[in-house]
PDB file of N, CA and C in Angstrom:
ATOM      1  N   UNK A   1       7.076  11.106  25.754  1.00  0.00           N
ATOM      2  CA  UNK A   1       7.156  11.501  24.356  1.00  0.00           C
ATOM      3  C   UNK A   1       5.760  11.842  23.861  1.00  0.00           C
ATOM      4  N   UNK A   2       5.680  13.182  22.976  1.00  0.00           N
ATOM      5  CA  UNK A   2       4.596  13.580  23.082  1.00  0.00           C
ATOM      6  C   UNK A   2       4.038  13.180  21.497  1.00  0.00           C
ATOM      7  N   UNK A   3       3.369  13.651  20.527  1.00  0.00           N
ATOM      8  CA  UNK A   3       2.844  14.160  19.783  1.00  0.00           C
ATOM      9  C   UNK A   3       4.125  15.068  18.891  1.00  0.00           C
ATOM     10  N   UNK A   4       3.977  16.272  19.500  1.00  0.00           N
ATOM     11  CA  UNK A   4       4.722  17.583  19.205  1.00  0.00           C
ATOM     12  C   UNK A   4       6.694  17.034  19.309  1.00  0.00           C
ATOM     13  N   UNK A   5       7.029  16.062  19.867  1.00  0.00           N
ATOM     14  CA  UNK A   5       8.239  15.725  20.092  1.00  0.00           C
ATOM     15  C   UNK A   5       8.316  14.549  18.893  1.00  0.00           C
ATOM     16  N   UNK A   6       7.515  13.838  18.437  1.00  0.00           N
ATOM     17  CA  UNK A   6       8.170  13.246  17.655  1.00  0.00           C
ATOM     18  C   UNK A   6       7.686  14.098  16.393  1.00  0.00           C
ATOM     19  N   UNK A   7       6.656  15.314  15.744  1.00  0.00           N
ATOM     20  CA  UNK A   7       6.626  15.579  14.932  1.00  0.00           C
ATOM     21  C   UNK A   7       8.061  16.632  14.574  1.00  0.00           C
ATOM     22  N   UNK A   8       8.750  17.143  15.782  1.00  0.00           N
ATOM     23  CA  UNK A   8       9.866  17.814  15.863  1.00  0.00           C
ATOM     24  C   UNK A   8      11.009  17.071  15.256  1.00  0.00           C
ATOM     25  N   UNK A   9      10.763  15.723  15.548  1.00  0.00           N
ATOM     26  CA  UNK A   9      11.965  14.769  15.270  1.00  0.00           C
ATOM     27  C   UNK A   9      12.118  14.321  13.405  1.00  0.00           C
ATOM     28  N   UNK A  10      10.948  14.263  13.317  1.00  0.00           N
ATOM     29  CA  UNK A  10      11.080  15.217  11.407  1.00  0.00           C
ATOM     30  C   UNK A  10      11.042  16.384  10.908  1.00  0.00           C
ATOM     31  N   UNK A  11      10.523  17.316  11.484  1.00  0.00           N
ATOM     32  CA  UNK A  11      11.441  18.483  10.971  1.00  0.00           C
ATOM     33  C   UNK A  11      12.181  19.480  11.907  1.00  0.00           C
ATOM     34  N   UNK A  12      13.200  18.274  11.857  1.00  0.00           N
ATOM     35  CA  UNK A  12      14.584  19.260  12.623  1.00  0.00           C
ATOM     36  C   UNK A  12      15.402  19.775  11.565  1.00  0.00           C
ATOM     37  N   UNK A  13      15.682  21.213  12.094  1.00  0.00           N
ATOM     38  CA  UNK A  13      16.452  21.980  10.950  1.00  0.00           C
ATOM     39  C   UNK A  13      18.044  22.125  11.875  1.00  0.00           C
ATOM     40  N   UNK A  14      19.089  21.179  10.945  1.00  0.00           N
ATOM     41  CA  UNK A  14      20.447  21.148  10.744  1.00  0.00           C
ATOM     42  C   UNK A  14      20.997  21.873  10.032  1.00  0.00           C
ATOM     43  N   UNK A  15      22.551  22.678  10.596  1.00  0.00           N
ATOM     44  CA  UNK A  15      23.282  22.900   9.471  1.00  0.00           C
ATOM     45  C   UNK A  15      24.040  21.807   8.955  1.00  0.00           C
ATOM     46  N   UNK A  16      24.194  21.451   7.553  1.00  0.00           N
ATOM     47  CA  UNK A  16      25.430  20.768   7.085  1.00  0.00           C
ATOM     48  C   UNK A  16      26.552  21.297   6.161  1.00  0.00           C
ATOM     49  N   UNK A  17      27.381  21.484   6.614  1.00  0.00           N
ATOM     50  CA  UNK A  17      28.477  22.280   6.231  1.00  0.00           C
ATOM     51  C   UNK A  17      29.002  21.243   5.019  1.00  0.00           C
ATOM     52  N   UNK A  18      28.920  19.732   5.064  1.00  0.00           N
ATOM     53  CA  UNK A  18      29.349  18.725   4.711  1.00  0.00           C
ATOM     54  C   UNK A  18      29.090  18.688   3.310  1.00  0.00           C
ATOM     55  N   UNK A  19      27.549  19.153   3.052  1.00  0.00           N
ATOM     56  CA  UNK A  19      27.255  18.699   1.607  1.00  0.00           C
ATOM     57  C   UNK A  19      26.774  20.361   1.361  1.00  0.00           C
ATOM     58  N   UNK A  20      27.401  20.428   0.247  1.00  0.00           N
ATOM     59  CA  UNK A  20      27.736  21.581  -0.629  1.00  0.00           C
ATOM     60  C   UNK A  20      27.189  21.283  -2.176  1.00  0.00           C
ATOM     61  N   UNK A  21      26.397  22.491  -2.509  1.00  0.00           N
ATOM     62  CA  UNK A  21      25.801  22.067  -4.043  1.00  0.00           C
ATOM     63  C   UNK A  21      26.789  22.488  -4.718  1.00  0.00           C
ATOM     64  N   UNK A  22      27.142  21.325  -5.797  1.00  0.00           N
ATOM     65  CA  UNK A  22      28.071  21.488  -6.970  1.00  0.00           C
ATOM     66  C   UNK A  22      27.624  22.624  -8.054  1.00  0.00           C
ATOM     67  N   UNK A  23      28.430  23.437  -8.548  1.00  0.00           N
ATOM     68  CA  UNK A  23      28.303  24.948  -9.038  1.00  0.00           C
ATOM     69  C   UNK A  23      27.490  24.314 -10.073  1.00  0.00           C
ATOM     70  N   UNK A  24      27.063  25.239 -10.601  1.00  0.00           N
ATOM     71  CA  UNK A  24      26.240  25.384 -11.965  1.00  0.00           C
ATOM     72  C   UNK A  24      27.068  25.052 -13.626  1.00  0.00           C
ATOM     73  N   UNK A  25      26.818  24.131 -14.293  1.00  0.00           N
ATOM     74  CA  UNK A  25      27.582  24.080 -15.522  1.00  0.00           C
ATOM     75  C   UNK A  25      26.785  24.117 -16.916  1.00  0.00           C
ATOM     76  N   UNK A  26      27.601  24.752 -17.982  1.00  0.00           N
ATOM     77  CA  UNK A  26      27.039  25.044 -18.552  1.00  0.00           C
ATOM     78  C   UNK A  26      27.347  24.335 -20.033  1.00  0.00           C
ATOM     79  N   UNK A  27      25.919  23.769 -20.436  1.00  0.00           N
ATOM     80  CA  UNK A  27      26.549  22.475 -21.425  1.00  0.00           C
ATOM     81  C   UNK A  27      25.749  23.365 -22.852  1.00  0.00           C
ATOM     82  N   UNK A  28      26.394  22.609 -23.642  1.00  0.00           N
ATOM     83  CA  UNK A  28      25.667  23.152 -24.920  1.00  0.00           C
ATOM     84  C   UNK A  28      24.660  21.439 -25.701  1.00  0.00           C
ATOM     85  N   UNK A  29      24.047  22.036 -26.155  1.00  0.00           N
ATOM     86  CA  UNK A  29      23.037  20.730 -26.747  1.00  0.00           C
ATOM     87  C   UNK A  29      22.464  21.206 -28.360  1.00  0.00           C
ATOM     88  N   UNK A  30      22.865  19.907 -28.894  1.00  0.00           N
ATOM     89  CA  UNK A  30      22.557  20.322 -30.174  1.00  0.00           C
ATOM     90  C   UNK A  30      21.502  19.183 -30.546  1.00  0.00           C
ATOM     91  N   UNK A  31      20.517  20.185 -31.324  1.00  0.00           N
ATOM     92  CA  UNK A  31      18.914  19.608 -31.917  1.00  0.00           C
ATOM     93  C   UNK A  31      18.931  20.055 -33.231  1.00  0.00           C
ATOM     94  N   UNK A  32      18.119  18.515 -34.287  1.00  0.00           N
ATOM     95  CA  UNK A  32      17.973  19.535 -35.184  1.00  0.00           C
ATOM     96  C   UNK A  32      16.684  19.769 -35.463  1.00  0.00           C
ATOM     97  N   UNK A  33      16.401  20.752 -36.219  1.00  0.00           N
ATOM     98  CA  UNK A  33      15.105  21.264 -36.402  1.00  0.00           C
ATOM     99  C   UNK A  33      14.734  21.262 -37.351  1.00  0.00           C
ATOM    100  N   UNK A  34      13.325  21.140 -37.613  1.00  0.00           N
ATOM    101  CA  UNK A  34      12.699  21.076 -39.328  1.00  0.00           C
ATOM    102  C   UNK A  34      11.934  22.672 -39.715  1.00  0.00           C
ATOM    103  N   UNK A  35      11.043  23.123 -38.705  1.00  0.00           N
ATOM    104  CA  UNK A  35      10.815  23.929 -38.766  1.00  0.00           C
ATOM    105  C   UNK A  35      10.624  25.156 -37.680  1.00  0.00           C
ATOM    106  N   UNK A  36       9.518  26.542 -37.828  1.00  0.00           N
ATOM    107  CA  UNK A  36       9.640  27.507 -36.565  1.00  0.00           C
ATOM    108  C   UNK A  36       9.422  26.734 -35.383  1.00  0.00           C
ATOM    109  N   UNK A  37       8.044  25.660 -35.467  1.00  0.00           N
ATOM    110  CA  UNK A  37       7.266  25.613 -34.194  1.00  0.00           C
ATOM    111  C   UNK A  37       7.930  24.403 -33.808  1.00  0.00           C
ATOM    112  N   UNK A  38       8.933  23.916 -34.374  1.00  0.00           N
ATOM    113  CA  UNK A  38      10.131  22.670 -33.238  1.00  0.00           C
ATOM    114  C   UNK A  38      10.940  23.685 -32.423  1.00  0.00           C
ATOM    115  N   UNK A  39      11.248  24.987 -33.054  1.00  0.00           N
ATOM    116  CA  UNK A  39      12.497  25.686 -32.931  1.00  0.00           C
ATOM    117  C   UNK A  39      11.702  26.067 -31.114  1.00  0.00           C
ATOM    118  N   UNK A  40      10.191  26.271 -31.315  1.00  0.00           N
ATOM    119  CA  UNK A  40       9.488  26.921 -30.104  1.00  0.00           C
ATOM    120  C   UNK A  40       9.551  25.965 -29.169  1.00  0.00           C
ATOM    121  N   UNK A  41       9.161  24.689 -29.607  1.00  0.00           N
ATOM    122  CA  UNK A  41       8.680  23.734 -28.349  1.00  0.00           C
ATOM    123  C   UNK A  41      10.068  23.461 -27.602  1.00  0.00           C
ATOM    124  N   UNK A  42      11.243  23.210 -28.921  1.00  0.00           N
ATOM    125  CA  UNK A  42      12.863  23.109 -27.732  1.00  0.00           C
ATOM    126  C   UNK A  42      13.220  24.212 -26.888  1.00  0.00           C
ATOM    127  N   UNK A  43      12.650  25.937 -27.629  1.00  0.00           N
ATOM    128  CA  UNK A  43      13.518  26.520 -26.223  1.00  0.00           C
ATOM    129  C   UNK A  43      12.475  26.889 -25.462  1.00  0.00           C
ATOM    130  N   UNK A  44      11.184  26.206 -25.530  1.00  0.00           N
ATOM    131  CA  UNK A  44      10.562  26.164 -24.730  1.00  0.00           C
ATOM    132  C   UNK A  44      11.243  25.231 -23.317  1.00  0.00           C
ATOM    133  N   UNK A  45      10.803  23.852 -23.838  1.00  0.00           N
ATOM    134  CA  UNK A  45      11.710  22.844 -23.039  1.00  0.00           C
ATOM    135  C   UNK A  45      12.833  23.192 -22.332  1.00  0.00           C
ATOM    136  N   UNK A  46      13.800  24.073 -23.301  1.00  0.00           N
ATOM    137  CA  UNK A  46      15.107  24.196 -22.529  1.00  0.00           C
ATOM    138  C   UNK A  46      14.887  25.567 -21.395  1.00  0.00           C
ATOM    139  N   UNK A  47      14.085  26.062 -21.813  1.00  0.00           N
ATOM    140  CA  UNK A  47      13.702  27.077 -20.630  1.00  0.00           C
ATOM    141  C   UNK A  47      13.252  26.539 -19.558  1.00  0.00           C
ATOM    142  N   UNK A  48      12.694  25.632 -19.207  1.00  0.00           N
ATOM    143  CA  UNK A  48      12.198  25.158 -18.188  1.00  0.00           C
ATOM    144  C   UNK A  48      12.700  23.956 -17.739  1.00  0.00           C
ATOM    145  N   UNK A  49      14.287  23.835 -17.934  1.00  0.00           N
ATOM    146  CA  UNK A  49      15.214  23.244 -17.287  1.00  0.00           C
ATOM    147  C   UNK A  49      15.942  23.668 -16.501  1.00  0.00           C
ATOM    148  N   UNK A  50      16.516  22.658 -15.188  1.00  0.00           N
ATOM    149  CA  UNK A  50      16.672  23.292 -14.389  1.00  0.00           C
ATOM    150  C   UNK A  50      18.486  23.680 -14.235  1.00  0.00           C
TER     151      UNK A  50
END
């Protein structure tokens, strides 16, 4: 066992047919706001969700 054989043995690339990403859903969220620059920083935030 070398070096190169056990660094292989972490990155071995498998298929798994088994686990499947659950679709995308789409929620609604309600904020309230006082003024413009809350209105910016939430769809800021919500833009950069994943």
């Amino acid at each position: 066992m070398g070096v190169l054989d056990k660094l292989s043995d972490y990155f071995s690339v498998s298929t798994t047919t088994g686990k499947r990403r659950k679709p995308m859903q789409t929620v609604e969220i309600k904020v309230k706001m006082d003024c413009d620059g809350c209105e910016r920083r939430v769809r800021n935030s919500v833009a950069h969700m994943k």
